[in-house]
N, C-alpha and C. Protein backbone atom coordinates (compact mmCIF):
# COMPACT_ATOMS: atom_id res chain seq x y z
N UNK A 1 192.00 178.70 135.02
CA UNK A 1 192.03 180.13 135.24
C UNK A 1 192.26 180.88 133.93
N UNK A 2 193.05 180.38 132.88
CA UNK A 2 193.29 180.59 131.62
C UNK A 2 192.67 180.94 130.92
N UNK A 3 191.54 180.09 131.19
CA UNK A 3 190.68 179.70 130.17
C UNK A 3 189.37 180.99 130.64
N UNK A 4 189.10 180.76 131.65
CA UNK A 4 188.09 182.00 132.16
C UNK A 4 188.40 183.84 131.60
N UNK A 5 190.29 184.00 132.09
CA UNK A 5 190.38 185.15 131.42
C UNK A 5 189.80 185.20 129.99
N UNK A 6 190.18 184.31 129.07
CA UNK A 6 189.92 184.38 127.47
C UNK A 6 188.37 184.71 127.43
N UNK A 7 187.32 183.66 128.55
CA UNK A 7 186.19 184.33 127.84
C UNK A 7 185.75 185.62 128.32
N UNK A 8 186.45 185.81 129.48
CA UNK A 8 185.89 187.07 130.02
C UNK A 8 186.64 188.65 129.09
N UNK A 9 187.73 188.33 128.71
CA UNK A 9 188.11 189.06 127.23
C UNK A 9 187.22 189.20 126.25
N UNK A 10 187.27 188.00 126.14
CA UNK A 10 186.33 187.75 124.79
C UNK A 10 184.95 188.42 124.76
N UNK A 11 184.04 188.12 126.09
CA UNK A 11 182.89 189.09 125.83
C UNK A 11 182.91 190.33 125.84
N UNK A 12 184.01 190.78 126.59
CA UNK A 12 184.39 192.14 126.77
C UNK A 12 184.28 192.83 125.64
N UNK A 13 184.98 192.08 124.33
CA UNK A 13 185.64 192.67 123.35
C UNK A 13 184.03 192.32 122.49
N UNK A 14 183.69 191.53 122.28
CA UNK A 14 183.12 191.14 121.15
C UNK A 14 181.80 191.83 122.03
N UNK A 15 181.15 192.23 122.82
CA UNK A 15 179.83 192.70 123.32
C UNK A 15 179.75 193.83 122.68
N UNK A 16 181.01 194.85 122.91
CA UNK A 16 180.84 196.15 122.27
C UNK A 16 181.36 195.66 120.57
N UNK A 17 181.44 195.35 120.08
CA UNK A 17 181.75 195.14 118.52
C UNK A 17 180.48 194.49 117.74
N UNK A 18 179.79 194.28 118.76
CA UNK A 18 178.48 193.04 118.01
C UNK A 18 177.33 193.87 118.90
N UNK A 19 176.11 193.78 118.05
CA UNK A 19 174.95 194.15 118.71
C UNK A 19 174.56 192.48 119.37
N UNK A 20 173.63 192.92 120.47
CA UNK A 20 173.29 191.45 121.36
C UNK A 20 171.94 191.39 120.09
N UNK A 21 171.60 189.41 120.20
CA UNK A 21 171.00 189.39 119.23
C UNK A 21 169.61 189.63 119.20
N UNK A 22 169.19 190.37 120.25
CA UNK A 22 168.01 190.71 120.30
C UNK A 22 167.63 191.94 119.92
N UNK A 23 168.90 193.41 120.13
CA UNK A 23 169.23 194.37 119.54
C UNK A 23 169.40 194.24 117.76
N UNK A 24 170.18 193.30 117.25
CA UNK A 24 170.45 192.88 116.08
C UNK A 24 169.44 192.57 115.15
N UNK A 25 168.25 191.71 116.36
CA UNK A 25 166.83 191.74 115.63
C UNK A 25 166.36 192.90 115.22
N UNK A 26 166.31 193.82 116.21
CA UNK A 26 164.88 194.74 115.69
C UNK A 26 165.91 195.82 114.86
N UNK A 27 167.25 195.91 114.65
CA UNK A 27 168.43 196.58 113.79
C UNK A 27 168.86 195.75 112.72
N UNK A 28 168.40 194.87 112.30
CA UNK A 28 169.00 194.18 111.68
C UNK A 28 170.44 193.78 111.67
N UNK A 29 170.83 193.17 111.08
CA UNK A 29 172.51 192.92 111.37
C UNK A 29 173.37 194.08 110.26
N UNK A 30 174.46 194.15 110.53
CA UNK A 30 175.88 194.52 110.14
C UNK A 30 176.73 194.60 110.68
N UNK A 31 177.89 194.00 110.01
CA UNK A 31 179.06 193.66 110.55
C UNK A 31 179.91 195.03 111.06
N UNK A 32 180.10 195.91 111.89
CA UNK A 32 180.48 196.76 112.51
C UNK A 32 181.78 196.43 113.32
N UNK A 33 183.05 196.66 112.46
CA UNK A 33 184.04 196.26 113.36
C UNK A 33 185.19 197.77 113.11
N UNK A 34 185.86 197.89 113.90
CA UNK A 34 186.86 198.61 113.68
C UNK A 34 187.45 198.32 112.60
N UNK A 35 188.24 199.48 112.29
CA UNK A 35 189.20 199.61 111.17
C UNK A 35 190.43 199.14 111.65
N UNK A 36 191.42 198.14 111.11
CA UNK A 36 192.39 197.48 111.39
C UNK A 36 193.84 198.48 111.66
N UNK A 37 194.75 198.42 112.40
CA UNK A 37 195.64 198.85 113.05
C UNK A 37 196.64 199.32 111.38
N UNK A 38 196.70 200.27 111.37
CA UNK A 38 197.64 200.67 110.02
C UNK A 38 197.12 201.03 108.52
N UNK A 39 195.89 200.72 109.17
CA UNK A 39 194.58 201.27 108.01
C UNK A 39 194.87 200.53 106.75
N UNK A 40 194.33 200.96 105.66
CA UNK A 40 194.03 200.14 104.08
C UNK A 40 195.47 199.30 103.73
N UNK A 41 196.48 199.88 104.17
CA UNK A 41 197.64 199.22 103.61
C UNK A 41 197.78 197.45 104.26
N UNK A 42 197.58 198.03 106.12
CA UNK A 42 197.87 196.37 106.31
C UNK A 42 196.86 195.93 106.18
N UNK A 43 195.67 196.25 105.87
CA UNK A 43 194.30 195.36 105.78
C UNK A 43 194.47 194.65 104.44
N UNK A 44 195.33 195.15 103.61
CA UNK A 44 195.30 194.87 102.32
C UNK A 44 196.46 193.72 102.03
N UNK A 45 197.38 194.16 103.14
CA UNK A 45 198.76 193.08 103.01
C UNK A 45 198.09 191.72 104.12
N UNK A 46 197.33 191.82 104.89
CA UNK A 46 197.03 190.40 105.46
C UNK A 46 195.93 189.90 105.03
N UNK A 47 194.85 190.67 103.78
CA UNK A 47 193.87 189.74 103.59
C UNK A 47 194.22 188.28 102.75
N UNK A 48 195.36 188.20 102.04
CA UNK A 48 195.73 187.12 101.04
C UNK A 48 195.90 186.16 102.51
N UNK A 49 196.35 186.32 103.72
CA UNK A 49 196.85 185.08 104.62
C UNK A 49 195.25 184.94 105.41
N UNK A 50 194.18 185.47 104.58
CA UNK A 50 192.96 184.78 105.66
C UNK A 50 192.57 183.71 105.13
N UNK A 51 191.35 182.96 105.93
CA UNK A 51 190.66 181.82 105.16
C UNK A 51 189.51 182.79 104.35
N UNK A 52 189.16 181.95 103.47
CA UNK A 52 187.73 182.51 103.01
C UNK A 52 186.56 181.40 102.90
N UNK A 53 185.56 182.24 102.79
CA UNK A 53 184.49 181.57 102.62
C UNK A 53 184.09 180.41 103.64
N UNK A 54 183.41 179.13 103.31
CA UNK A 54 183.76 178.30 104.47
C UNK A 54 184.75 178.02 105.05
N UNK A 55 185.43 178.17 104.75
CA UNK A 55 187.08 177.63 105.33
C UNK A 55 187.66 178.23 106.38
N UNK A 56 186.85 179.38 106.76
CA UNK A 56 186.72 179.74 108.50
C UNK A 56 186.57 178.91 108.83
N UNK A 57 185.62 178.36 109.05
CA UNK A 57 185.02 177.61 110.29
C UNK A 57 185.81 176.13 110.13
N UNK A 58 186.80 175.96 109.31
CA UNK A 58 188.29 174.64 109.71
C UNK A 58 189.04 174.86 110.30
N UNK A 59 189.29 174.01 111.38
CA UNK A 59 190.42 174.61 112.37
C UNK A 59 191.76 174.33 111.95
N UNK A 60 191.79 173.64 110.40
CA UNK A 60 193.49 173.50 110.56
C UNK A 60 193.73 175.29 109.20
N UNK A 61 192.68 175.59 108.89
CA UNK A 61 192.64 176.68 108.50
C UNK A 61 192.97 177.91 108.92
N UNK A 62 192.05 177.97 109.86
CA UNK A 62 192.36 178.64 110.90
C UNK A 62 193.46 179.22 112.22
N UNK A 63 194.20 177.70 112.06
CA UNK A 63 195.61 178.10 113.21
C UNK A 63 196.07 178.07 111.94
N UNK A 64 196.30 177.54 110.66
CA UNK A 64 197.42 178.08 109.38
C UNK A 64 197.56 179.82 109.76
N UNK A 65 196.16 180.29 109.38
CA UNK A 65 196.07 181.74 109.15
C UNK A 65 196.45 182.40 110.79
N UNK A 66 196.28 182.02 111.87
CA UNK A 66 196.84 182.28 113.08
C UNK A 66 198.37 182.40 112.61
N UNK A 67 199.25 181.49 112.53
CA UNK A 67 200.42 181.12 112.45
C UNK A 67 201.07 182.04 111.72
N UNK A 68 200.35 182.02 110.27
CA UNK A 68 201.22 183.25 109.60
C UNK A 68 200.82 184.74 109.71
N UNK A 69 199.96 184.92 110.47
CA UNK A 69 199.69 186.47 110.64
C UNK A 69 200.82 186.39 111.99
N UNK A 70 201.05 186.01 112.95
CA UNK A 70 201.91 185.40 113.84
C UNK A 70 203.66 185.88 113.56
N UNK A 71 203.55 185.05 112.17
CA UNK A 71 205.02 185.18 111.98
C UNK A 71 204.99 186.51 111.30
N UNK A 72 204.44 187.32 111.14
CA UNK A 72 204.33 188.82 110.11
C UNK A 72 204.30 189.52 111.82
N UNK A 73 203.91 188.76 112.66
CA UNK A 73 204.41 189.97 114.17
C UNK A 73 203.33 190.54 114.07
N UNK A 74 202.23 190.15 113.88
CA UNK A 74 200.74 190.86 113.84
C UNK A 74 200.51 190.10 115.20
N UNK A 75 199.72 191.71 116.46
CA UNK A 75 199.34 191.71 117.46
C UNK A 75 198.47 190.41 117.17
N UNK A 76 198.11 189.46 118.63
CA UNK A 76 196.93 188.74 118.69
C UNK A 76 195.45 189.83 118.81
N UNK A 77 195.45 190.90 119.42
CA UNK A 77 194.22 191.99 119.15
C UNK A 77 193.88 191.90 117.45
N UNK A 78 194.78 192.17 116.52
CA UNK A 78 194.83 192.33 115.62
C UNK A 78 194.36 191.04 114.64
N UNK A 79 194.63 189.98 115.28
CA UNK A 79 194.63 188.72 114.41
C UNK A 79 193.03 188.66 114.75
N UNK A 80 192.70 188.47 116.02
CA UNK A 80 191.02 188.40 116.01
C UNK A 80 190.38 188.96 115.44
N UNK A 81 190.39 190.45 115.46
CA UNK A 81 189.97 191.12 114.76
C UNK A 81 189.96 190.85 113.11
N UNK A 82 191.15 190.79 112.55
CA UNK A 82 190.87 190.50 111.46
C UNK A 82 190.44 188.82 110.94
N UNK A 83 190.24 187.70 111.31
CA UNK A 83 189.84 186.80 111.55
C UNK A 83 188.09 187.34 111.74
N UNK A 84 187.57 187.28 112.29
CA UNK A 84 186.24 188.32 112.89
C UNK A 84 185.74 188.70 111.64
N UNK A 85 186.46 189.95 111.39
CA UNK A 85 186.33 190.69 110.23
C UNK A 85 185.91 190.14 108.60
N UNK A 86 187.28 189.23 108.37
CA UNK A 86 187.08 188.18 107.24
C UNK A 86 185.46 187.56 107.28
N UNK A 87 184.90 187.02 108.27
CA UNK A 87 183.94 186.13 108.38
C UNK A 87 182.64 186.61 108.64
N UNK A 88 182.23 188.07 109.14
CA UNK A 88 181.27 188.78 109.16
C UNK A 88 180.48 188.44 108.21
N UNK A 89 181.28 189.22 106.99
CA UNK A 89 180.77 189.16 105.73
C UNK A 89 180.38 188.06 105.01
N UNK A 90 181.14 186.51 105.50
CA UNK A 90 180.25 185.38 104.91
C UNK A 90 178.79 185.19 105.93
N UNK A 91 178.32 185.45 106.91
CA UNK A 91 177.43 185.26 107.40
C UNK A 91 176.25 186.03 107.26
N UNK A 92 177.08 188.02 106.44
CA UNK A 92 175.69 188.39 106.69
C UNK A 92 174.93 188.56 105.29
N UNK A 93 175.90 187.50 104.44
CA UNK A 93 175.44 187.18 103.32
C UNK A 93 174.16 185.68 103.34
N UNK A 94 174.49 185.36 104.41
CA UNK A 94 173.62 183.97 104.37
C UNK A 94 172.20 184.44 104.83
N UNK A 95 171.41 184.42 103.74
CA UNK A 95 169.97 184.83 103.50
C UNK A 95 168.72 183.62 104.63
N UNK A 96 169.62 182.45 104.80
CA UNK A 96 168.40 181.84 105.55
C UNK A 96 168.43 182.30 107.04
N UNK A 97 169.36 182.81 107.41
CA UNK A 97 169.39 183.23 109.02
C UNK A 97 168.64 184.70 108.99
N UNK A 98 168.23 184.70 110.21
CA UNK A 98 168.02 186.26 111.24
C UNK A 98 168.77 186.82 111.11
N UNK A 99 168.61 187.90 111.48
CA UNK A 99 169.37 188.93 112.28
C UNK A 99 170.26 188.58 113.26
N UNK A 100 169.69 188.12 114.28
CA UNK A 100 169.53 187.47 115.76
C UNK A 100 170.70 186.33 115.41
N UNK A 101 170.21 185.45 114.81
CA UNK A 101 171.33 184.45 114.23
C UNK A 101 172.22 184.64 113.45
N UNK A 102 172.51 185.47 112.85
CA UNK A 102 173.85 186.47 112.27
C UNK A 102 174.74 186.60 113.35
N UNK A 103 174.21 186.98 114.25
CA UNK A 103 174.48 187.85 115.74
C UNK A 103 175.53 186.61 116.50
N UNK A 104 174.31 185.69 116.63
CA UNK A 104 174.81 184.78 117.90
C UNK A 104 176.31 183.75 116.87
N UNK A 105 175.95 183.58 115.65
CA UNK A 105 176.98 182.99 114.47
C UNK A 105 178.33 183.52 114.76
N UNK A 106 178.16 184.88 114.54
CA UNK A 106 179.15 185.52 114.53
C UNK A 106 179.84 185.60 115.91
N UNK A 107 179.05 185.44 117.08
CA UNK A 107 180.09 186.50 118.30
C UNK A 107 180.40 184.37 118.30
N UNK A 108 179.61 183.25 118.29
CA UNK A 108 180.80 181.97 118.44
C UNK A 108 181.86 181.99 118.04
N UNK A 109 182.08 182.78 116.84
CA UNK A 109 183.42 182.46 116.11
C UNK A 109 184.13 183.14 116.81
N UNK A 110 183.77 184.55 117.09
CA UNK A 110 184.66 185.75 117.66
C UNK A 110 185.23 184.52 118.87
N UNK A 111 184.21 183.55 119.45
CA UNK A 111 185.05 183.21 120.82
C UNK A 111 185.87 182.18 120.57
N UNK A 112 185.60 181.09 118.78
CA UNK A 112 186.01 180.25 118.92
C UNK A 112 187.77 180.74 118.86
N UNK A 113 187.45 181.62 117.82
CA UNK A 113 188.46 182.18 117.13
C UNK A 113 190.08 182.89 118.70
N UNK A 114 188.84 183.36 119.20
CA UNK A 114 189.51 183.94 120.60
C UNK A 114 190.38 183.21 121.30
N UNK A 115 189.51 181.66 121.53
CA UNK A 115 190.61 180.96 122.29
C UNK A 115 191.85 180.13 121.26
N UNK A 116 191.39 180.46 120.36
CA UNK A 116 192.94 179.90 119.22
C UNK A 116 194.14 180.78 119.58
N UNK A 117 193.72 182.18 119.50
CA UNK A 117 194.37 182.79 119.56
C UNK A 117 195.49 183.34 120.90
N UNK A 118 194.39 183.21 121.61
CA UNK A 118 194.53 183.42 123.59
C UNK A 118 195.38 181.98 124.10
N UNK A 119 195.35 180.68 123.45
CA UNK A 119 195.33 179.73 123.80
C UNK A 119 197.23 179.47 124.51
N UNK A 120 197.56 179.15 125.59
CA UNK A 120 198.87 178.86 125.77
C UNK A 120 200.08 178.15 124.38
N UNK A 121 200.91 178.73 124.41
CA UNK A 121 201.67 178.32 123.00
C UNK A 121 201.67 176.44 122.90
N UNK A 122 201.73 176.44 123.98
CA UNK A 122 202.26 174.72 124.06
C UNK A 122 200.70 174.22 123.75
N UNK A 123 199.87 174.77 123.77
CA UNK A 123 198.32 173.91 123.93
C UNK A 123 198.31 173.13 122.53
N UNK A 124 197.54 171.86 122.31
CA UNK A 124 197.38 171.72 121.18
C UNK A 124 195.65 171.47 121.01
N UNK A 125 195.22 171.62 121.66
CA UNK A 125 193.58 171.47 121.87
C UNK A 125 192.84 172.64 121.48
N UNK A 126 191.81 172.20 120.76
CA UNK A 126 191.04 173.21 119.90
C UNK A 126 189.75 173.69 120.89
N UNK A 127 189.75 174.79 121.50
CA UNK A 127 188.85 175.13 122.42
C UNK A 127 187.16 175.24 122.01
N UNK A 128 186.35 174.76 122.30
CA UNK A 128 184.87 174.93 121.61
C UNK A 128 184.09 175.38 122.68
N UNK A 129 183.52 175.83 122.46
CA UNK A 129 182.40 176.31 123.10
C UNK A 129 181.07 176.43 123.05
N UNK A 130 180.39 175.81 124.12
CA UNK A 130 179.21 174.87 123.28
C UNK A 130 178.33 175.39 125.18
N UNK A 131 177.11 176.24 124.59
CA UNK A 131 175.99 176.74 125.13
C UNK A 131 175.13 175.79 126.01
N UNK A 132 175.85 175.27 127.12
CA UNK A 132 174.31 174.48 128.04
C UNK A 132 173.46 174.70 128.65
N UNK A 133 171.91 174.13 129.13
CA UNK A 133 171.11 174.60 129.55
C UNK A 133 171.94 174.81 131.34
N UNK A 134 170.81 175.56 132.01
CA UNK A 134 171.64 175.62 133.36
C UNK A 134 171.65 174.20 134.50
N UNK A 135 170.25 173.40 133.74
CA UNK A 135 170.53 172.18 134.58
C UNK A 135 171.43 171.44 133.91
N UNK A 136 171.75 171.54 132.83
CA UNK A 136 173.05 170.43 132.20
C UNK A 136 174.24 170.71 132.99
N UNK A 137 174.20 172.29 133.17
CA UNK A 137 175.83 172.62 133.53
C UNK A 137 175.96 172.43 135.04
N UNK A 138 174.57 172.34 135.72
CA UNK A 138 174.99 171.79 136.84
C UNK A 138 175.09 170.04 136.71
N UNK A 139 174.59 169.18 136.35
CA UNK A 139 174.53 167.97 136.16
C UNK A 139 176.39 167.69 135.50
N UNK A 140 176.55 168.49 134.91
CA UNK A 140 177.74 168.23 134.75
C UNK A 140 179.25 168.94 135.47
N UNK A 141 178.48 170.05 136.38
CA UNK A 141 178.80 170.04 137.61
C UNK A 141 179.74 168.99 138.76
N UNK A 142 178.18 168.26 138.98
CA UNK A 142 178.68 167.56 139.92
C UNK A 142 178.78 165.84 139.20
N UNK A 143 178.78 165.77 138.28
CA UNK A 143 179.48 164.36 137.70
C UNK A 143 180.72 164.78 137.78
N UNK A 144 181.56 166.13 137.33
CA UNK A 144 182.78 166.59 137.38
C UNK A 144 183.19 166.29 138.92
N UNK A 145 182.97 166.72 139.69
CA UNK A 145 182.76 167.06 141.06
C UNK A 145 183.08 165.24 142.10
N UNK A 146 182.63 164.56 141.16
CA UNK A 146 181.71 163.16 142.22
C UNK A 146 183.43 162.37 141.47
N UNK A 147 184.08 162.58 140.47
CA UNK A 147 184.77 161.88 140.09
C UNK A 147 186.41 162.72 140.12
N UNK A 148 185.75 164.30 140.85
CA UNK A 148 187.66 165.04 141.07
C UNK A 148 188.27 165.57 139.75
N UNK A 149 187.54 166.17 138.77
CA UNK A 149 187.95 166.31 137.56
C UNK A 149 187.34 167.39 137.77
N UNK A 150 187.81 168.72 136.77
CA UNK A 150 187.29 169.90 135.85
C UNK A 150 186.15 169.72 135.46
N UNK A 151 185.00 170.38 135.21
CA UNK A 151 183.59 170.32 134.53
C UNK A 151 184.37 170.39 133.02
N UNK A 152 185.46 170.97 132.53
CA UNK A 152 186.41 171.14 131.13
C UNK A 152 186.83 169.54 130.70
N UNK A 153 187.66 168.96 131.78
CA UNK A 153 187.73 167.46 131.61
C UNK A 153 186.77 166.75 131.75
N UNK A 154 185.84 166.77 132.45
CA UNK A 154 184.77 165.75 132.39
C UNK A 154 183.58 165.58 131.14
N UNK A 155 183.96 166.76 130.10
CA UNK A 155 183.30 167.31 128.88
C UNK A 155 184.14 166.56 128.30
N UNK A 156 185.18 166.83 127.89
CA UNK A 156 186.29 165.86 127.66
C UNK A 156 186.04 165.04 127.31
N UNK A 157 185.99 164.56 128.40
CA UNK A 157 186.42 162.53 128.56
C UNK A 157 184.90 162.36 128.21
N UNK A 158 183.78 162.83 128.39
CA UNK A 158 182.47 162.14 127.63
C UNK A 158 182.27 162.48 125.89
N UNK A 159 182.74 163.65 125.59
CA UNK A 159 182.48 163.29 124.35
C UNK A 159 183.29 162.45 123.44
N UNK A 160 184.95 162.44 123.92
CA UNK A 160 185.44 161.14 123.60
C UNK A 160 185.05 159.76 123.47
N UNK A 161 184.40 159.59 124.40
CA UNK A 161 184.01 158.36 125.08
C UNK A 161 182.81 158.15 124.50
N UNK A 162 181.92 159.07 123.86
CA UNK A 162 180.68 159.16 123.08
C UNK A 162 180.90 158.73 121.39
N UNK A 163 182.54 159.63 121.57
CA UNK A 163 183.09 159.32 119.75
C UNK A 163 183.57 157.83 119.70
N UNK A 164 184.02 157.22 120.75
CA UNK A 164 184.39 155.90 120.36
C UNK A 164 183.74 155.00 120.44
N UNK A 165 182.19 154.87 121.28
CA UNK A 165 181.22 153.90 120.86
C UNK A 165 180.77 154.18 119.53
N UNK A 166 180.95 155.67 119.11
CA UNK A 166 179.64 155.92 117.90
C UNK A 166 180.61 155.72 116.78
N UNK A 167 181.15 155.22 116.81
CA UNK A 167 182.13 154.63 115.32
C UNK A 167 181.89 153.02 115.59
């Protein structure tokens, strides 16, 4: 149930902040985000605790920079956002993508980033989110279904189970 609020937040938030990437196509991209809560001063005092560059997209990077925007008592609204924000700008620098793929780049992170943030304190699991066709998600449906597990656990336990033959 947790987990549903976060994405249903999440598109909420990131639909109106991001053009859809088909809009993004024929507009090209830019990163269009609000101005951060306290204007130039705190934007300026939490950019030293972001990741940069690639180092978004590491998750032990990533809950670091969670953690200490965290302990500075910076809203979770606030942490996405600026998280978000930081990483716009490495993507809409990357010359081999679209528009469109600027678009769709960016709103993953917004969600990966979302459930770091949204995530129960005690969790230690890194939430991903990964786009299936509609017959996969039923196929994995009812394999979930046939064995009494979550379609969440039954994702789980196969790509585990995928990582330990493939080593």
């Amino acid at each position: 149930m947790h987990k549903h609020v976060i994405r249903a937040f999440t598109l909420v938030l990131f639909g109106g902040l991001l053009a859809g990437p088909a809009q993004a196509a024929s507009a090209g991209f830019a990163c269009a985000f609000r101005q951060l809560e306290g204007g130039d001063a705190l934007a300026a005092d939490l950019k030293p605790l972001l990741p940069r560059g690639e180092a978004l997209n590491d998750a032990d990077n990533l809950n670091n920079a969670v953690s200490a925007l965290r302990q500075r008592k910076v809203r979770d609204a606030v942490i996405v956002d600026s998280l978000v924000s930081a990483y716009c700008p490495v993507v809409a620098d990357d010359g081999a993508l679209t528009a469109a793929q600027k678009a769709t780049k960016v709103q993953r992170y917004a969600m990966r980033v979302s459930g770091i943030v949204y995530a129960p304190p005690d969790a230690e699991a890194i939430l991903l989110t990964v786009p299936l066709a509609p017959s996969v998600a039923n196929k994995v449906n009812a394999k979930a279904q046939a064995v009494g597990v979550t379609p969440d656990t039954w994702i789980a336990n196969a790509v585990s189970a995928a990582l330990q033959t493939a080593q």
